[in-house]
Protein backbone atom coordinates (compact mmCIF):
# COMPACT_ATOMS: atom_id res chain seq x y z
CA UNK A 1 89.95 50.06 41.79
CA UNK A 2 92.90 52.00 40.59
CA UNK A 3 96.24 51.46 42.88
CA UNK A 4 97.42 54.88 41.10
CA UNK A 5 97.44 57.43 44.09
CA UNK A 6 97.95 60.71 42.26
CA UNK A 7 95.02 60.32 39.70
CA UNK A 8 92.59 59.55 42.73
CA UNK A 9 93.89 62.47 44.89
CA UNK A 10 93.58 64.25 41.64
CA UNK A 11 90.24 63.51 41.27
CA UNK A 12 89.21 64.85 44.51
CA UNK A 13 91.63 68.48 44.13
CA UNK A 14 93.84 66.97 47.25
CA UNK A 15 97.75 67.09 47.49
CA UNK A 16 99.75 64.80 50.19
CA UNK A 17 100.35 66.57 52.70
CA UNK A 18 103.69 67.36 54.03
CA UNK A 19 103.09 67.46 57.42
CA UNK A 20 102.05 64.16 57.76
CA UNK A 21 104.79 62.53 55.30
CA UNK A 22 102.37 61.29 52.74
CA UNK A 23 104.37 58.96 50.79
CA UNK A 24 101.52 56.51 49.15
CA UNK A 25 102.65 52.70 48.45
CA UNK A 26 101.03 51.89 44.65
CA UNK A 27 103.89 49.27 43.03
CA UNK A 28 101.59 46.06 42.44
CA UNK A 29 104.78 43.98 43.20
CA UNK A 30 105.28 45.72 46.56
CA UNK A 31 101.94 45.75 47.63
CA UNK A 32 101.77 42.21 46.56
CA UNK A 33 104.93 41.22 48.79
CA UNK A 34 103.58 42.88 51.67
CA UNK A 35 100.44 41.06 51.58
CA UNK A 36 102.06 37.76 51.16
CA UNK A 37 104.40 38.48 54.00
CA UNK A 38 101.73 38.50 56.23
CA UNK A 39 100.54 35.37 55.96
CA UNK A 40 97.14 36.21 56.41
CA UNK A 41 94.64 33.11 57.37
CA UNK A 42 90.92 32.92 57.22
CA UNK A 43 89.14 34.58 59.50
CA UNK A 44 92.06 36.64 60.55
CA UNK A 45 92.03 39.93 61.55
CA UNK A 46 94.15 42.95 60.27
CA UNK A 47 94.19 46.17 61.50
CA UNK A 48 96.02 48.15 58.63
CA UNK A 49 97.77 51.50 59.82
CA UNK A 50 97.62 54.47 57.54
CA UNK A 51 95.66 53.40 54.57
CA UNK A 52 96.00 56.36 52.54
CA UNK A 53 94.20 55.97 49.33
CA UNK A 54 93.67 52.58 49.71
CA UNK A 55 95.77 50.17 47.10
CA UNK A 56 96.85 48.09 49.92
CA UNK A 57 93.49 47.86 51.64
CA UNK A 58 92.00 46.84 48.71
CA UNK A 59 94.78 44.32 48.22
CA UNK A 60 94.29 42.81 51.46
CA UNK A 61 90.21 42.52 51.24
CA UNK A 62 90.73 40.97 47.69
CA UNK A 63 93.43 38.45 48.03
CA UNK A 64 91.66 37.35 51.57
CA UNK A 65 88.10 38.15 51.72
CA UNK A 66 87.83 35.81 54.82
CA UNK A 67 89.75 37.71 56.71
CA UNK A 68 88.50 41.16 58.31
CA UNK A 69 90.96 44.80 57.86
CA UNK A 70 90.45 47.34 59.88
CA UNK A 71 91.89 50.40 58.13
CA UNK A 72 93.10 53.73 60.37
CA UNK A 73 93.36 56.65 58.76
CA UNK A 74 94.38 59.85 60.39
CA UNK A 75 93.82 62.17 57.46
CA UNK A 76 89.74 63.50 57.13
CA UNK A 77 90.36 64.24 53.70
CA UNK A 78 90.89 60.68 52.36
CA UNK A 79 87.40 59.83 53.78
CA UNK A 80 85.66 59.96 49.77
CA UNK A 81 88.77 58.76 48.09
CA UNK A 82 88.81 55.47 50.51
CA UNK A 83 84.66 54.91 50.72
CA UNK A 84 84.86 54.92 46.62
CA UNK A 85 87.90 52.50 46.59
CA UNK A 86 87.33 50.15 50.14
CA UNK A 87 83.76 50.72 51.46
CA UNK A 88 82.40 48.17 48.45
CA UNK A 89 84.52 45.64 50.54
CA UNK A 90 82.37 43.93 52.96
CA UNK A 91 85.55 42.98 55.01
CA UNK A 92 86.69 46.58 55.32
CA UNK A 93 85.74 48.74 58.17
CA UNK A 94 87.34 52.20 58.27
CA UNK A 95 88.22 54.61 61.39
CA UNK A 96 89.27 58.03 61.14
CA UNK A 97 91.25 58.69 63.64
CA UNK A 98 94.86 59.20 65.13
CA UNK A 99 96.50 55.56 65.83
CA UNK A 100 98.36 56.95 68.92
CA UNK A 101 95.82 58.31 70.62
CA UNK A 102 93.27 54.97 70.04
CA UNK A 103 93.29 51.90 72.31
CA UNK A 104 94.26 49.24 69.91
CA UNK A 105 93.18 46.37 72.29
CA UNK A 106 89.67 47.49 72.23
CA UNK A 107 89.69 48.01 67.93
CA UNK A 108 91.02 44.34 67.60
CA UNK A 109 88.59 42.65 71.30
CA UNK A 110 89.89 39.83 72.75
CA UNK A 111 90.55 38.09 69.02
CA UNK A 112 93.97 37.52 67.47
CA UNK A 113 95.23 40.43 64.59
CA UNK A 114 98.04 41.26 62.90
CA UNK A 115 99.58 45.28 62.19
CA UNK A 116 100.05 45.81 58.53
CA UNK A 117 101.30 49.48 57.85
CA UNK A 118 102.45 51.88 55.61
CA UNK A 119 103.13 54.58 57.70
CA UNK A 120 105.54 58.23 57.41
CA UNK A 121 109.12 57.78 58.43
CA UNK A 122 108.55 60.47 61.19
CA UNK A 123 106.52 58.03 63.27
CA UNK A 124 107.32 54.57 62.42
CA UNK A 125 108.96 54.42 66.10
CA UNK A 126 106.35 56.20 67.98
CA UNK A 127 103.69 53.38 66.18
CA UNK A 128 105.46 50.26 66.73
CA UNK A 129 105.91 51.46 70.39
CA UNK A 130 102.34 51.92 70.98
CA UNK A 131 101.23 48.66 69.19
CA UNK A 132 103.89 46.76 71.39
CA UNK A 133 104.57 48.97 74.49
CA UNK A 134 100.98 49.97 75.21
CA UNK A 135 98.73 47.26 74.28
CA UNK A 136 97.81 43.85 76.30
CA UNK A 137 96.75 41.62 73.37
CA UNK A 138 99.57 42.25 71.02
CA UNK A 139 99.56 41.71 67.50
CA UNK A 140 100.70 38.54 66.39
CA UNK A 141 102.85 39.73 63.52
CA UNK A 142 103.97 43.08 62.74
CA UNK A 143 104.85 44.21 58.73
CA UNK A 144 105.38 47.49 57.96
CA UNK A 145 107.47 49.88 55.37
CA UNK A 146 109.68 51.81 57.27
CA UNK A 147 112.75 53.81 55.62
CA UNK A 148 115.23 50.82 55.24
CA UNK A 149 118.14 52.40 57.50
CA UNK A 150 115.41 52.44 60.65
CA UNK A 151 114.96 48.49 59.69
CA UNK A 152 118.71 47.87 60.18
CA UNK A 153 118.60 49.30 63.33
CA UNK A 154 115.90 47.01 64.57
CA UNK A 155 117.53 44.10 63.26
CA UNK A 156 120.60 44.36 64.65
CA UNK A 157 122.60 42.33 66.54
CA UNK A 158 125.19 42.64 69.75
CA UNK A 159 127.63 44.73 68.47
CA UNK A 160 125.98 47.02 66.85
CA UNK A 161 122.32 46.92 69.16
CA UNK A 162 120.38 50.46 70.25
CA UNK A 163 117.30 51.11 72.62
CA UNK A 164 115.11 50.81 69.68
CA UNK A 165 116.48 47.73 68.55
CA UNK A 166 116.31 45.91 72.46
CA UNK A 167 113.20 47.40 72.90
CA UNK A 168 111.35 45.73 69.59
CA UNK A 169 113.21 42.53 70.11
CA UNK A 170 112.31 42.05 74.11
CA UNK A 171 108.71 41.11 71.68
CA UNK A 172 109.79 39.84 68.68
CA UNK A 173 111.99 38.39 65.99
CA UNK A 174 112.70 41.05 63.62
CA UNK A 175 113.49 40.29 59.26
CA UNK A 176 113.90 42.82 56.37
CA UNK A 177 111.79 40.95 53.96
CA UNK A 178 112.46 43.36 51.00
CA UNK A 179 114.01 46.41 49.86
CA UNK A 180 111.57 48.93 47.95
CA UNK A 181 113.01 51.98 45.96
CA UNK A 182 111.57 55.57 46.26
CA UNK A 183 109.98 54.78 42.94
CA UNK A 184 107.40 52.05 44.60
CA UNK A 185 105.71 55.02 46.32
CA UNK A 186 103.83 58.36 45.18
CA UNK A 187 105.66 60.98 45.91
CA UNK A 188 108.78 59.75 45.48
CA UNK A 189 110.91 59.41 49.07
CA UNK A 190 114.29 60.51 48.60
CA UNK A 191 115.78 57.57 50.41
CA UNK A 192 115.25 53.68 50.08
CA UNK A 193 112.14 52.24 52.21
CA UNK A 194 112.17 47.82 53.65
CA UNK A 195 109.24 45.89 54.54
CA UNK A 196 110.11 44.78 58.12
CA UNK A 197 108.27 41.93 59.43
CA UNK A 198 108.45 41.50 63.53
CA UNK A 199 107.00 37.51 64.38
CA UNK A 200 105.66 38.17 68.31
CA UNK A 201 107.09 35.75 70.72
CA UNK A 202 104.03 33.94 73.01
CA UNK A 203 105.68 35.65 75.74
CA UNK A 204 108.69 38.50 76.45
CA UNK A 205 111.71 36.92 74.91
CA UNK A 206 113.41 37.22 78.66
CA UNK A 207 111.48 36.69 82.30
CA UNK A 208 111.64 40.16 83.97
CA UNK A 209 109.26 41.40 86.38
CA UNK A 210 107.33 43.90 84.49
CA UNK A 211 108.47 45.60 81.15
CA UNK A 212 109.01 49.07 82.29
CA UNK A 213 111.81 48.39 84.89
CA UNK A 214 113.55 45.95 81.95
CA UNK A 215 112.99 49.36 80.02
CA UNK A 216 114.56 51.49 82.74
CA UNK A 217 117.15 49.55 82.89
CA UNK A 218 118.27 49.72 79.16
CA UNK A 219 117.37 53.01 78.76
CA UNK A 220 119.88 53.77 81.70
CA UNK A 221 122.50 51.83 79.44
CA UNK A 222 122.04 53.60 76.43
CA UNK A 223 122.02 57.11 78.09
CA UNK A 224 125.45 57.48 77.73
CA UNK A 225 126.37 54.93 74.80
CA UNK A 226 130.72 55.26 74.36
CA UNK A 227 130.65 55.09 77.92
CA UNK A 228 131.81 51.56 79.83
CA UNK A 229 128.30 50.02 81.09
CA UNK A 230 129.05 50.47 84.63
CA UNK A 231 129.70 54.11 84.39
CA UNK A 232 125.93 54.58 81.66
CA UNK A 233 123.98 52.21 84.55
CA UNK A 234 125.76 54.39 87.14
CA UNK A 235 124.44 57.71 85.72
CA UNK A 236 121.43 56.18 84.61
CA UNK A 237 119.75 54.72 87.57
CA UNK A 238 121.28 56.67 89.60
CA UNK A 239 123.71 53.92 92.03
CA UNK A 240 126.92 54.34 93.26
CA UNK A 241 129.76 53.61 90.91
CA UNK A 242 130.56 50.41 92.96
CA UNK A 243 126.77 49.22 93.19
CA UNK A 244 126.62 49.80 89.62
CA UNK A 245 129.71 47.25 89.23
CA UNK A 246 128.74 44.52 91.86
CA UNK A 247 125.06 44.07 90.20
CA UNK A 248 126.57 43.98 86.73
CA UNK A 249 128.89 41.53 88.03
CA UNK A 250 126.37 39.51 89.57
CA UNK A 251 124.73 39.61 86.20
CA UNK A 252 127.51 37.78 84.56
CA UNK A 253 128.68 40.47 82.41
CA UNK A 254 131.72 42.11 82.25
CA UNK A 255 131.40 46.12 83.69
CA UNK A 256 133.83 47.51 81.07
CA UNK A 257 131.53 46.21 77.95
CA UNK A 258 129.26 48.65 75.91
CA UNK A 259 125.45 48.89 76.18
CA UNK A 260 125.55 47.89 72.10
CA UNK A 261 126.93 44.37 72.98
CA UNK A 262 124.88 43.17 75.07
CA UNK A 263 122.14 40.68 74.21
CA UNK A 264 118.45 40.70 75.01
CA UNK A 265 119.16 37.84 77.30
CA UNK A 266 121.89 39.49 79.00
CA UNK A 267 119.69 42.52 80.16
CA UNK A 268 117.56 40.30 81.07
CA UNK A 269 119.35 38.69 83.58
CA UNK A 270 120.61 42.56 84.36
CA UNK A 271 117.20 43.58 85.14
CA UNK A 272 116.28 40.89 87.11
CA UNK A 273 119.78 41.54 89.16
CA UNK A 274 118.40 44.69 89.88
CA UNK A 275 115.22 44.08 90.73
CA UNK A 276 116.22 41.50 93.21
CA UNK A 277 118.17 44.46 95.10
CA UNK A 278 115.83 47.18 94.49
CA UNK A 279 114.25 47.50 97.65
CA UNK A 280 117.87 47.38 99.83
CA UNK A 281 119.14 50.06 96.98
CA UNK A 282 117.03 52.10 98.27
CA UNK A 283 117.92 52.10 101.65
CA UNK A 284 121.17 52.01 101.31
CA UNK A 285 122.56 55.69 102.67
């Protein structure tokens, strides 16, 4: 097994392909910290996004061949480069297939997993949304390499906070574990890349009634982020300007703050304001 990426797609006459952001992991001492990160157990199960030509797979089926990886790859072309370096693994089972468009609940059953991934820039948001948005057994524990300024952004805090970072939050606690340099991958990234590790919460971190109102309602205070919340919810969710106020009010928070200062708590309680005065909202002429 040979982590190097370029002599295997050599080997086979393939070049990454732009379109789909091929940027291959093969630094031992990244894949290494990734794996450890992930604090795999026996008889845990990983389903591993974006293999490519397998150095991490192999990694993972090595270091913990107790454990089963389920390895997704979207690209038909890797198919003989990752049955000559994975398929020996008895604790390897590979799918080639788009991630979006599979039903990750049914890949992983009713059993406990983890997301390890290695994924293009390009659709590092569209993944973790699916994984967490769209699934009803959720992963446990989500790593993954993402370019490191996208890993700020999830990690911020009140102040500086953004739909993407409430949204992966409302699920989990969020860490940059590491900062890898564009020579850690194959070809070389022109920007800096983190290994982001999300630790799921047993439940939402907030009670609201389902996710996709709490959703609606942040969404509605980002649409227009440099304006004063009561003016973004206003336009957002379509109230009156003094509705808007009175439920944001009711919510404990002052109407003049930002949607980036607010805490997950604190839209929370906003969404469960609103929801609680939904149904006269409606009716009111």
């Amino acid at each position: 097994m040979t982590t190097n990426p370029k002599m295997l797609m050599d080997k086979y006459a393939l070049k990454p392909k732009k379109s789909l952001g091929q940027n291959f992991l093969h630094d031992p001492n990244a894949l290494l910290k990734i794996v450890e990160t992930a604090q795999i157990r026996p008889g845990d199960t990983i389903i591993e996004i974006g293999p490519g030509t397998g150095a991490l797979t192999s990694m993972l089926a090595t270091q913990h061949p107790d454990a089963t990886v389920i390895a997704v790859e979207i690209d038909q072309r890797l198919r003989p480069v990752l049955e000559q370096e994975v398929l020996p693994y008895q604790n390897v089972r590979l799918i080639f297939d788009d991630i979006l468009k599979l039903n990750v609940d049914a890949l992983a059953g009713d059993a406990p997993y983890m997301v390890v991934a290695n994924v293009p820039y390009y659709i590092s948001t569209a993944i973790m949304k699916h994984v967490l948005e769209e699934t009803t057994n959720r992963p446990s524990r989500l790593v993954m390499t993402v370019q490191y300024e996208l890993a700020e952004r999830i990690c911020a805090v009140p102040g500086d906070m953004s739909l993407l970072a409430a949204s992966v939050q409302l699920y989990g606690k969020p860490y940059i574990v590491s900062k890898l340099s564009g020579g850690a991958f194959w070809p070389r990234p022109e920007v800096n890349s983190a290994v982001l590790r999300v630790d799921m919460y047993p439940e939402l971190r907030v009670g609201v009634p389902n996710e996709k109102l709490f959703f609606r309602v942040v969404r509605a205070g980002f649409s227009q982020k440099r304006k004063q919340l009561k003016n973004a919810i206003s336009g957002g969710l379509q109230l009156k300007s003094k509705i808007s106020r009175a439920l944001i009010e009711e919510a404990g928070i002052d109407p003049r703050r930002r949607a980036e200062t607010l805490t997950i708590d604190e839209w929370g309680v906003l969404t469960q304001v609103y929801a609680d005065h939904i149904g006269a909202l409606l009716d009111t002429p």
